[in-house]
N, C-alpha and C. Protein backbone atom coordinates (compact mmCIF):
# COMPACT_ATOMS: atom_id res chain seq x y z
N UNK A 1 29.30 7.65 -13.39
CA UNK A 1 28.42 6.75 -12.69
C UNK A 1 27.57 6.00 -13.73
N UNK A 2 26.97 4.78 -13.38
CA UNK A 2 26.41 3.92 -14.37
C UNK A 2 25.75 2.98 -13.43
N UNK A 3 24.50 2.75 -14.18
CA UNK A 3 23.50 1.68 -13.50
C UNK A 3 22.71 1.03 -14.39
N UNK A 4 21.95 -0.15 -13.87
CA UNK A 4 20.89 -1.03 -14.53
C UNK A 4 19.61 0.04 -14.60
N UNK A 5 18.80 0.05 -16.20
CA UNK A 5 18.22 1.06 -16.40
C UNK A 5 17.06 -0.38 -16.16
N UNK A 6 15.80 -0.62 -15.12
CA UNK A 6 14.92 -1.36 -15.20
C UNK A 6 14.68 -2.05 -16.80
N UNK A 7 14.31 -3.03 -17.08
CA UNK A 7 13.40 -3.18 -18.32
C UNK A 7 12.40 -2.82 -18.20
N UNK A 8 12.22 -2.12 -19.58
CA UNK A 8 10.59 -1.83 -19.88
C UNK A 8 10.46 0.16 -19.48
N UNK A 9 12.17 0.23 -18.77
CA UNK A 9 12.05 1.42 -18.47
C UNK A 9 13.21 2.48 -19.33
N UNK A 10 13.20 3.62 -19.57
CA UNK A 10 13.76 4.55 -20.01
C UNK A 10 14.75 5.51 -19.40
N UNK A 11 15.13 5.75 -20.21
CA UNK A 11 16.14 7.31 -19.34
C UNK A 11 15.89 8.48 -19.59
N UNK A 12 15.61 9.10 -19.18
CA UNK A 12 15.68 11.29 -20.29
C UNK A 12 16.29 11.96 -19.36
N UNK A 13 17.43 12.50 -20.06
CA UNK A 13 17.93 13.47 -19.40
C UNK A 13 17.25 14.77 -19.26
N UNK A 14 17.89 15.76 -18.57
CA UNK A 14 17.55 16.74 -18.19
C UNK A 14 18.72 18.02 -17.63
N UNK A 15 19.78 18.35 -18.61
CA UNK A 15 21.04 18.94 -18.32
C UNK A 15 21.59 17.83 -17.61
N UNK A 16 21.88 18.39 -16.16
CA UNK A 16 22.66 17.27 -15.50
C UNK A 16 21.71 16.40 -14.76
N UNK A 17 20.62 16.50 -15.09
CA UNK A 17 19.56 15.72 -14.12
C UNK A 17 19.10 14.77 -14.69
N UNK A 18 17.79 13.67 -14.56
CA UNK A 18 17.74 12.43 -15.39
C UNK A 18 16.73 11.96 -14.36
N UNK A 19 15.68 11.38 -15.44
CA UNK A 19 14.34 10.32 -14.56
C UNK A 19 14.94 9.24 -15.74
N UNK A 20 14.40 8.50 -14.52
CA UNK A 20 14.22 6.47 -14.96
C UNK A 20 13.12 6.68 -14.67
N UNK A 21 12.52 6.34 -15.75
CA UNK A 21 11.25 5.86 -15.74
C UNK A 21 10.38 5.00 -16.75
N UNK A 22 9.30 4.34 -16.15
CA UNK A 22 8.49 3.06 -17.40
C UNK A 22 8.83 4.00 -18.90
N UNK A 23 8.74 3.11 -19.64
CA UNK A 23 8.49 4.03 -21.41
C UNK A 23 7.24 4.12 -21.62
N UNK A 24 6.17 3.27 -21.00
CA UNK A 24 4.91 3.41 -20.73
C UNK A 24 4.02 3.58 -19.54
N UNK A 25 4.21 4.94 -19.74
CA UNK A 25 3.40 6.05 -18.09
C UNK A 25 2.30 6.75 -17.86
N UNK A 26 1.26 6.41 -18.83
CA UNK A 26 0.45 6.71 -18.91
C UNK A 26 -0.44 6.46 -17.85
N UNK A 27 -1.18 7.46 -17.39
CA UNK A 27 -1.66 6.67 -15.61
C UNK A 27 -0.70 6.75 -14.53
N UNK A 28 0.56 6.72 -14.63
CA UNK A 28 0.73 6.45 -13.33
C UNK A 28 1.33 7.74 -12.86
N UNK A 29 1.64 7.56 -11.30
CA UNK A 29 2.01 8.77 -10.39
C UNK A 29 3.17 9.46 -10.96
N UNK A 30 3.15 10.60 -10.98
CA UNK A 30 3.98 11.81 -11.47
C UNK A 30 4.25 12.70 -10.79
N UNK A 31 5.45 13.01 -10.63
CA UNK A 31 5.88 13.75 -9.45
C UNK A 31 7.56 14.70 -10.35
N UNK A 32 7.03 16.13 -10.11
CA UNK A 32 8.02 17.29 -10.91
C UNK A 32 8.30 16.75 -12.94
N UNK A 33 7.35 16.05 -12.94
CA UNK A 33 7.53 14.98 -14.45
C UNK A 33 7.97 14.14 -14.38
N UNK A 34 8.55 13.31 -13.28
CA UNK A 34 8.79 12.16 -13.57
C UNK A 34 8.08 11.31 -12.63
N UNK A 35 7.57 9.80 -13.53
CA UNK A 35 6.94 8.90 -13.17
C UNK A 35 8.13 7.64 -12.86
N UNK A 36 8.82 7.80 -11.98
CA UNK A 36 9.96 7.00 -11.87
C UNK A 36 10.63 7.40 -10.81
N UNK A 37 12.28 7.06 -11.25
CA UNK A 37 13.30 7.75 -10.05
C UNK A 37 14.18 9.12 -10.68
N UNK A 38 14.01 10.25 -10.32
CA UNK A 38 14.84 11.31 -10.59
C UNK A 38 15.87 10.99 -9.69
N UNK A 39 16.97 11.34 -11.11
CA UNK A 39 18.62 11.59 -10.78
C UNK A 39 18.83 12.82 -10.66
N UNK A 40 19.33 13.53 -9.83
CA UNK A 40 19.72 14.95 -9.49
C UNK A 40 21.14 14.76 -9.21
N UNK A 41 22.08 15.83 -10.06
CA UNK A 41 23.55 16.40 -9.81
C UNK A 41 24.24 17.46 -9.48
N UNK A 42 25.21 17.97 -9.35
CA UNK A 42 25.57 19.11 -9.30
C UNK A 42 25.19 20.26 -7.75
N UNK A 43 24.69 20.75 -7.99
CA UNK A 43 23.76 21.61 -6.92
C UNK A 43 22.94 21.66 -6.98
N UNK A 44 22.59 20.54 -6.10
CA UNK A 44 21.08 20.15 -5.86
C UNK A 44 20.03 20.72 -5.12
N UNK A 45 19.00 20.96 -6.08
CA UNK A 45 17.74 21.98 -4.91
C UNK A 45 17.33 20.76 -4.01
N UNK A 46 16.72 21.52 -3.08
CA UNK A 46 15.88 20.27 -1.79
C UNK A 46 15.10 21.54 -1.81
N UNK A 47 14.54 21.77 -0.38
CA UNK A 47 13.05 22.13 0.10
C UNK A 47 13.07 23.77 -0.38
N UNK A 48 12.35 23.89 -1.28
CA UNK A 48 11.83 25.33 -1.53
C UNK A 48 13.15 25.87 -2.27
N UNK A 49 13.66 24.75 -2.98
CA UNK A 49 14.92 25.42 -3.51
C UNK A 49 15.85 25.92 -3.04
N UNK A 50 16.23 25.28 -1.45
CA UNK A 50 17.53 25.99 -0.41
C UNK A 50 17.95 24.52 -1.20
N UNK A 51 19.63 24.79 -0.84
CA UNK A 51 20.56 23.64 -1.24
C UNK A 51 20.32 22.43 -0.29
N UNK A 52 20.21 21.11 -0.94
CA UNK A 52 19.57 19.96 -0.27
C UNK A 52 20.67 19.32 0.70
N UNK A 53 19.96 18.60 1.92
CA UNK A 53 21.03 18.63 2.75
C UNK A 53 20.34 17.25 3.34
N UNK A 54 20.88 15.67 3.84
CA UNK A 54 19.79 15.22 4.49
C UNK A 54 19.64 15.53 5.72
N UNK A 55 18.43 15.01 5.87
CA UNK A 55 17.54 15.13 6.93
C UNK A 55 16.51 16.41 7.09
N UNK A 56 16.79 17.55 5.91
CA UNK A 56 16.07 18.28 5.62
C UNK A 56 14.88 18.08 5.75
N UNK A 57 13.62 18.88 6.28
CA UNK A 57 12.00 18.86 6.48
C UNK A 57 12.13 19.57 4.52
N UNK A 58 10.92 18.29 3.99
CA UNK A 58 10.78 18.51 3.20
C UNK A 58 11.53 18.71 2.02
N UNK A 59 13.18 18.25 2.15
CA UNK A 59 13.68 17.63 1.18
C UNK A 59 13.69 17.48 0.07
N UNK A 60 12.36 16.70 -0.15
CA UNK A 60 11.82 16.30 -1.52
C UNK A 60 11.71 17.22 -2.15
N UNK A 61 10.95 18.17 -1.32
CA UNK A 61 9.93 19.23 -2.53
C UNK A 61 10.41 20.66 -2.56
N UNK A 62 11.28 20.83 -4.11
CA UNK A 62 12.04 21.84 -4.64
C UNK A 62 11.18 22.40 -5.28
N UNK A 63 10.45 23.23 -4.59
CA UNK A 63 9.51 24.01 -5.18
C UNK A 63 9.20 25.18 -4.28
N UNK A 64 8.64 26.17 -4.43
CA UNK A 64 7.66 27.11 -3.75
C UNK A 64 6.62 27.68 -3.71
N UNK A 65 6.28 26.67 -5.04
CA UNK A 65 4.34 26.91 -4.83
C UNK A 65 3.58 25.29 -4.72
N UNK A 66 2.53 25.31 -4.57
CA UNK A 66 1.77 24.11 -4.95
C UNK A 66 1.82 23.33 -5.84
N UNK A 67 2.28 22.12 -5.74
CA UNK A 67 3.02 21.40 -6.97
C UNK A 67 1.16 20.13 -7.48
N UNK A 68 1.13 19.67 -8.28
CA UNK A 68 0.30 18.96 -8.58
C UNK A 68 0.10 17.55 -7.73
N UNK A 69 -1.13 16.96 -7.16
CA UNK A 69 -0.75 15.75 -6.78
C UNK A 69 -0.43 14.65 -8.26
N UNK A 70 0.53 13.58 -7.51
CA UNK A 70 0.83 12.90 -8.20
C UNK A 70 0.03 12.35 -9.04
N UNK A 71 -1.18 11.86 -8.37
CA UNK A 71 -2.41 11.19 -8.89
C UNK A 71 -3.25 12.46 -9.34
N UNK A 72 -4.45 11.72 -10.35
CA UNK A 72 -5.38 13.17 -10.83
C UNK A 72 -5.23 14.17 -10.80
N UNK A 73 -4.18 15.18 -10.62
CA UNK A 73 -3.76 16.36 -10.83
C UNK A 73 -5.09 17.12 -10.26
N UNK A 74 -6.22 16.91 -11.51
CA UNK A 74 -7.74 18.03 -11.13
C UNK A 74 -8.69 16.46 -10.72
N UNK A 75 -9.48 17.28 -9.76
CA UNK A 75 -10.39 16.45 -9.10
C UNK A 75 -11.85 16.36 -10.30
N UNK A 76 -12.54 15.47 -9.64
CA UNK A 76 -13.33 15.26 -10.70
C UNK A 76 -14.91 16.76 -10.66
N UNK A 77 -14.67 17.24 -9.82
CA UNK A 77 -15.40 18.67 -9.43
C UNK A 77 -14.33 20.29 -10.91
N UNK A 78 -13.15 19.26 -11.37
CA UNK A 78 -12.39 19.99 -11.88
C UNK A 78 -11.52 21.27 -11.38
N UNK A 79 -11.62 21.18 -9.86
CA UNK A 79 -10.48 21.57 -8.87
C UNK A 79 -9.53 21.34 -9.06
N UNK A 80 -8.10 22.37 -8.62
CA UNK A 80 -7.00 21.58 -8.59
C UNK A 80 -6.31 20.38 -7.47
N UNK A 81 -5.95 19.43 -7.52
CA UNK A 81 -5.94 18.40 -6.59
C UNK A 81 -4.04 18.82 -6.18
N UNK A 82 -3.93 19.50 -5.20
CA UNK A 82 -1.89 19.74 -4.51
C UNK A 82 -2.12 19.02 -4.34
N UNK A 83 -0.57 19.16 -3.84
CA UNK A 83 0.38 18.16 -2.60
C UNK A 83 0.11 19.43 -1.41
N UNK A 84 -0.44 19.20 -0.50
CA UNK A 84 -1.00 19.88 0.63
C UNK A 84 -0.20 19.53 1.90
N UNK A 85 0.35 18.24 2.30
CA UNK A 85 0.95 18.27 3.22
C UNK A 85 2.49 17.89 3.12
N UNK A 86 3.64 17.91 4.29
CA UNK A 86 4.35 16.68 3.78
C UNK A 86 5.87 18.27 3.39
N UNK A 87 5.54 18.93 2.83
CA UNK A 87 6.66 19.81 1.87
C UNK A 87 7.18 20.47 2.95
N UNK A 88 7.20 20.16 3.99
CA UNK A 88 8.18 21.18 4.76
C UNK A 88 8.39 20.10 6.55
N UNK A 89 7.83 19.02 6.36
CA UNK A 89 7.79 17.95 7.27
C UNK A 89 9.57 17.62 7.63
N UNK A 90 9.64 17.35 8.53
CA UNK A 90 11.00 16.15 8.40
C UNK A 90 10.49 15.27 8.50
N UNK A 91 11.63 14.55 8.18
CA UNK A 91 11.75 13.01 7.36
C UNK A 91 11.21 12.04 8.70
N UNK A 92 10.37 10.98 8.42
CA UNK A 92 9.38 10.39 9.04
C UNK A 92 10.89 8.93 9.58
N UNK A 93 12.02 8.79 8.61
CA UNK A 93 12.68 8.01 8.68
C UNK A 93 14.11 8.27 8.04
N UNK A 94 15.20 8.50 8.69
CA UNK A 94 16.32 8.41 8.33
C UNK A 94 17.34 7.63 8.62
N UNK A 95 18.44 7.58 7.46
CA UNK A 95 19.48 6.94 7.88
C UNK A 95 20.52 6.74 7.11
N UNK A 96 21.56 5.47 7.11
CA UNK A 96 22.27 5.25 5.95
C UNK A 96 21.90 3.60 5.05
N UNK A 97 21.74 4.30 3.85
CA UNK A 97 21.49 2.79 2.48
C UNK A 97 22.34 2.75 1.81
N UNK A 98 22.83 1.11 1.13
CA UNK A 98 23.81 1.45 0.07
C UNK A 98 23.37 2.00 -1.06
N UNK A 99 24.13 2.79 -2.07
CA UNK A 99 23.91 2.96 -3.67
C UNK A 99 24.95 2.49 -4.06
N UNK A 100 24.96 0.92 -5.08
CA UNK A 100 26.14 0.63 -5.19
C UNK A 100 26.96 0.02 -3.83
N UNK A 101 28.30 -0.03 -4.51
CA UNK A 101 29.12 -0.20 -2.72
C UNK A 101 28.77 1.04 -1.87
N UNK A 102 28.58 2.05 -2.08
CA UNK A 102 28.83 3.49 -1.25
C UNK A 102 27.79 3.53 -0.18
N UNK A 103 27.43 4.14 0.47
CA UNK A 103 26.62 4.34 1.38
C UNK A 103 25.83 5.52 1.62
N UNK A 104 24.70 5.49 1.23
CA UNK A 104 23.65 6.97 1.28
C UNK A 104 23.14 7.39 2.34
N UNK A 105 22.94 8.66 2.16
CA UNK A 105 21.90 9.55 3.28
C UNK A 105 20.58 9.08 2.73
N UNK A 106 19.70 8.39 3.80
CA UNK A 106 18.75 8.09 3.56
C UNK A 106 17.67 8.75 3.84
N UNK A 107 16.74 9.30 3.61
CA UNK A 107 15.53 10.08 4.43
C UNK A 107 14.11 9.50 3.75
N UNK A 108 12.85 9.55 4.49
CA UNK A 108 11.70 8.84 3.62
C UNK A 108 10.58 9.98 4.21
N UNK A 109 10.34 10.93 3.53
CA UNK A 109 8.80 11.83 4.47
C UNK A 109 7.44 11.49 3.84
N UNK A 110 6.32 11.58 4.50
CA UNK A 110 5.24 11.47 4.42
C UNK A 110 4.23 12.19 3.49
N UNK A 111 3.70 12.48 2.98
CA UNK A 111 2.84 13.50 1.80
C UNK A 111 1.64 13.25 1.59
N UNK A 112 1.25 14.61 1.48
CA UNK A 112 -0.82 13.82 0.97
C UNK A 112 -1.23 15.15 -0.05
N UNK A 113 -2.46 14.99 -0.87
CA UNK A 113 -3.06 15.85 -1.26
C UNK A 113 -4.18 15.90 -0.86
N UNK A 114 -4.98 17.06 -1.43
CA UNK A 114 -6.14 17.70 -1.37
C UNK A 114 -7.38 16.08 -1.47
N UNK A 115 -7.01 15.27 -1.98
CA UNK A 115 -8.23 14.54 -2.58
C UNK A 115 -8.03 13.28 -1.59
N UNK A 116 -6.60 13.68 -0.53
CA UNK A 116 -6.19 12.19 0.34
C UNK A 116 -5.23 11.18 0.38
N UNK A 117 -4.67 11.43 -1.00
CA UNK A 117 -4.04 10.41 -1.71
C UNK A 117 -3.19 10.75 -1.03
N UNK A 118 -2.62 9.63 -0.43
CA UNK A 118 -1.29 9.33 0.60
C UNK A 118 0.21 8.94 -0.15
N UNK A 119 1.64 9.74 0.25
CA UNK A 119 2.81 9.20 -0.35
C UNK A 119 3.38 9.19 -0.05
N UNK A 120 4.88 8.22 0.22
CA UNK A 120 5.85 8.76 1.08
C UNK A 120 6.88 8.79 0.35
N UNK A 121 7.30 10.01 -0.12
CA UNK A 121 9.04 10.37 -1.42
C UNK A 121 9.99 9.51 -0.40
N UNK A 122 11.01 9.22 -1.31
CA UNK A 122 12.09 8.64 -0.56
C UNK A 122 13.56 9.62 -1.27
N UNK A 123 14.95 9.97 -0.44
CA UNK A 123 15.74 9.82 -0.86
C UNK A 123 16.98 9.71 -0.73
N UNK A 124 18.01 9.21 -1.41
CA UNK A 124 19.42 8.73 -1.09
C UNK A 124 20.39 9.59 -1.53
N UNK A 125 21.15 10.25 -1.02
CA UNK A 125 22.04 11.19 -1.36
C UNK A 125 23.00 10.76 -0.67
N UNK A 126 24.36 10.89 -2.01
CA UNK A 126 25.95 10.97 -2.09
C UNK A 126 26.28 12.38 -2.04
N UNK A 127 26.43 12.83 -0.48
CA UNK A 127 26.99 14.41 -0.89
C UNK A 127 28.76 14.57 -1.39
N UNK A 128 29.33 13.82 -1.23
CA UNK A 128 30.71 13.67 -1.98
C UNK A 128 30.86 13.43 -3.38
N UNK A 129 29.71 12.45 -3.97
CA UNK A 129 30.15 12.41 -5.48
C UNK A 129 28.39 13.41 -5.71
N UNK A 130 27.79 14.47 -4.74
CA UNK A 130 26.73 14.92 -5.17
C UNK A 130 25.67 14.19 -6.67
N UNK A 131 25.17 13.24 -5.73
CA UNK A 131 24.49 12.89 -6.55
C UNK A 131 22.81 12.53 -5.70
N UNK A 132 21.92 12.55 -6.00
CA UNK A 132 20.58 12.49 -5.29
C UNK A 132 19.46 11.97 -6.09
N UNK A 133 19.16 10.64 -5.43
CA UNK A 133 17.62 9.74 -5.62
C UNK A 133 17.27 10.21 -5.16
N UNK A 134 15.78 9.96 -5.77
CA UNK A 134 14.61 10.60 -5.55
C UNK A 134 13.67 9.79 -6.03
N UNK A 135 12.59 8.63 -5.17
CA UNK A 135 11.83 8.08 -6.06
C UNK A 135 10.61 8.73 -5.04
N UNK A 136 9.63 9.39 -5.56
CA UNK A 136 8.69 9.70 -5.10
C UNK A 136 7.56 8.91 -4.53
N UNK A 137 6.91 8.34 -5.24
CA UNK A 137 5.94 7.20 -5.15
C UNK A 137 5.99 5.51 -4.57
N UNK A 138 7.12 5.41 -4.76
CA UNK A 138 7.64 4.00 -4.31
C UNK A 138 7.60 3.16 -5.42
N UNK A 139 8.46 2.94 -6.41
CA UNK A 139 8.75 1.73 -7.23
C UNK A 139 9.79 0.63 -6.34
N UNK A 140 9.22 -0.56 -7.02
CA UNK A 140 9.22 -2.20 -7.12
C UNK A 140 11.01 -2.17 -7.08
N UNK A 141 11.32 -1.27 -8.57
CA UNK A 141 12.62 -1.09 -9.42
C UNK A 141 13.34 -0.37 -8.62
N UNK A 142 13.60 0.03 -7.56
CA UNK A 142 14.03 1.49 -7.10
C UNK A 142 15.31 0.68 -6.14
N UNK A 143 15.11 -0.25 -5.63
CA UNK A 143 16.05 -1.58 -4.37
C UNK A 143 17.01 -1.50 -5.62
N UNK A 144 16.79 -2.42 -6.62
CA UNK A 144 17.81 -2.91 -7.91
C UNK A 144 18.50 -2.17 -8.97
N UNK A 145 17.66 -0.96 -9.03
CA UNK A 145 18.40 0.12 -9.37
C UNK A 145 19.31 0.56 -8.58
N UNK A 146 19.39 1.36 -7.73
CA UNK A 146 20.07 1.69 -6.78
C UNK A 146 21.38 0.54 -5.97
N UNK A 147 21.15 -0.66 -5.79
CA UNK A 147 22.39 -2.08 -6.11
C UNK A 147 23.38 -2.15 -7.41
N UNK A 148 22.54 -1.32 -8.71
CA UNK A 148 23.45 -1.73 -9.56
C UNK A 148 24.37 -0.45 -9.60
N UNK A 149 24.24 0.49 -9.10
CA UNK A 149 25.12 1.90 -9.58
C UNK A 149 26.24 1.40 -9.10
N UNK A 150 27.45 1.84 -10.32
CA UNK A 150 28.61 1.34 -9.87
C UNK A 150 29.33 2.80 -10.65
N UNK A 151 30.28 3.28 -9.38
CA UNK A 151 30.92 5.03 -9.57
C UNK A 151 32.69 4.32 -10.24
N UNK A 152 32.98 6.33 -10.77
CA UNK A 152 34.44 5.47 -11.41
C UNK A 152 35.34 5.49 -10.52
N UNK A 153 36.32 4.71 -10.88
CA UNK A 153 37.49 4.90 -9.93
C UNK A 153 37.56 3.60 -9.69
């Protein structure tokens, strides 16, 4: 598989996994480390680390403890600022999007933390060539990325 990496933006892998993201991220929303779109392969975690499936409640969040909010992490009281709601929700919106020619499982759920800060993760999953977007926050880049992936064959 192969796609348009944004300008101005980067790649890092991660075994079989991979964020796109700015090369300059300083400030902005962060979500499992990446400030961008995570690529997920193989056997993919979804909610609490059961195998990801769409339409899954909570989908997004492969975790089982309190993950950091995206924004300010610690509040300015020097609290920790979660993701408090949202991790075990179903999806506020589903359906099918293209990636590329192909056609994705689409799902979009809702999220908040401790301090308010509102988000809605988005993601597109190929369960045949297992592959899974994930842009948390909502990038600009995320439409044109996702147009340019072109699979082999």
């Amino acid at each position: 598989m192969t796609f348009e990496i944004p300008p101005g933006w980067t790649l890092t892998k991660y075994g079989s996994d991979a964020c796109v993201q700015p090369a300059y991220r300083a400030g902005l929303p962060t979500t499992f480390g990446c400030a961008g779109i995570a690529i997920k392969s193989g056997s993919i975690a979804g909610n609490e680390l059961r195998l990801y499936e769409a339409r899954q409640p909570g989908g997004w969040y492969a975790a089982t403890d309190v993950q950091p909010c995206p924004v300010r992490p610690t509040l300015a009281d020097g609290s920790f600022n979660g993701i408090t709601s949202g991790t075990s929700s179903p999806p506020v919106e589903s359906g099918l999007r293209p990636v590329g020619s192909r056609k994705a499982a689409y799902d979009r759920w809702t999220a908040a933390c401790t301090s308010g800060y509102r988000f809605s993760p988005q993601a597109w999953h190929l369960p045949v060539s297992r592959v899974l977007f994930l842009d948390y926050t909502g990038h600009a880049e995320t439409a044109r990325m996702l147009e340019s992936v072109r699979f082999p064959g």
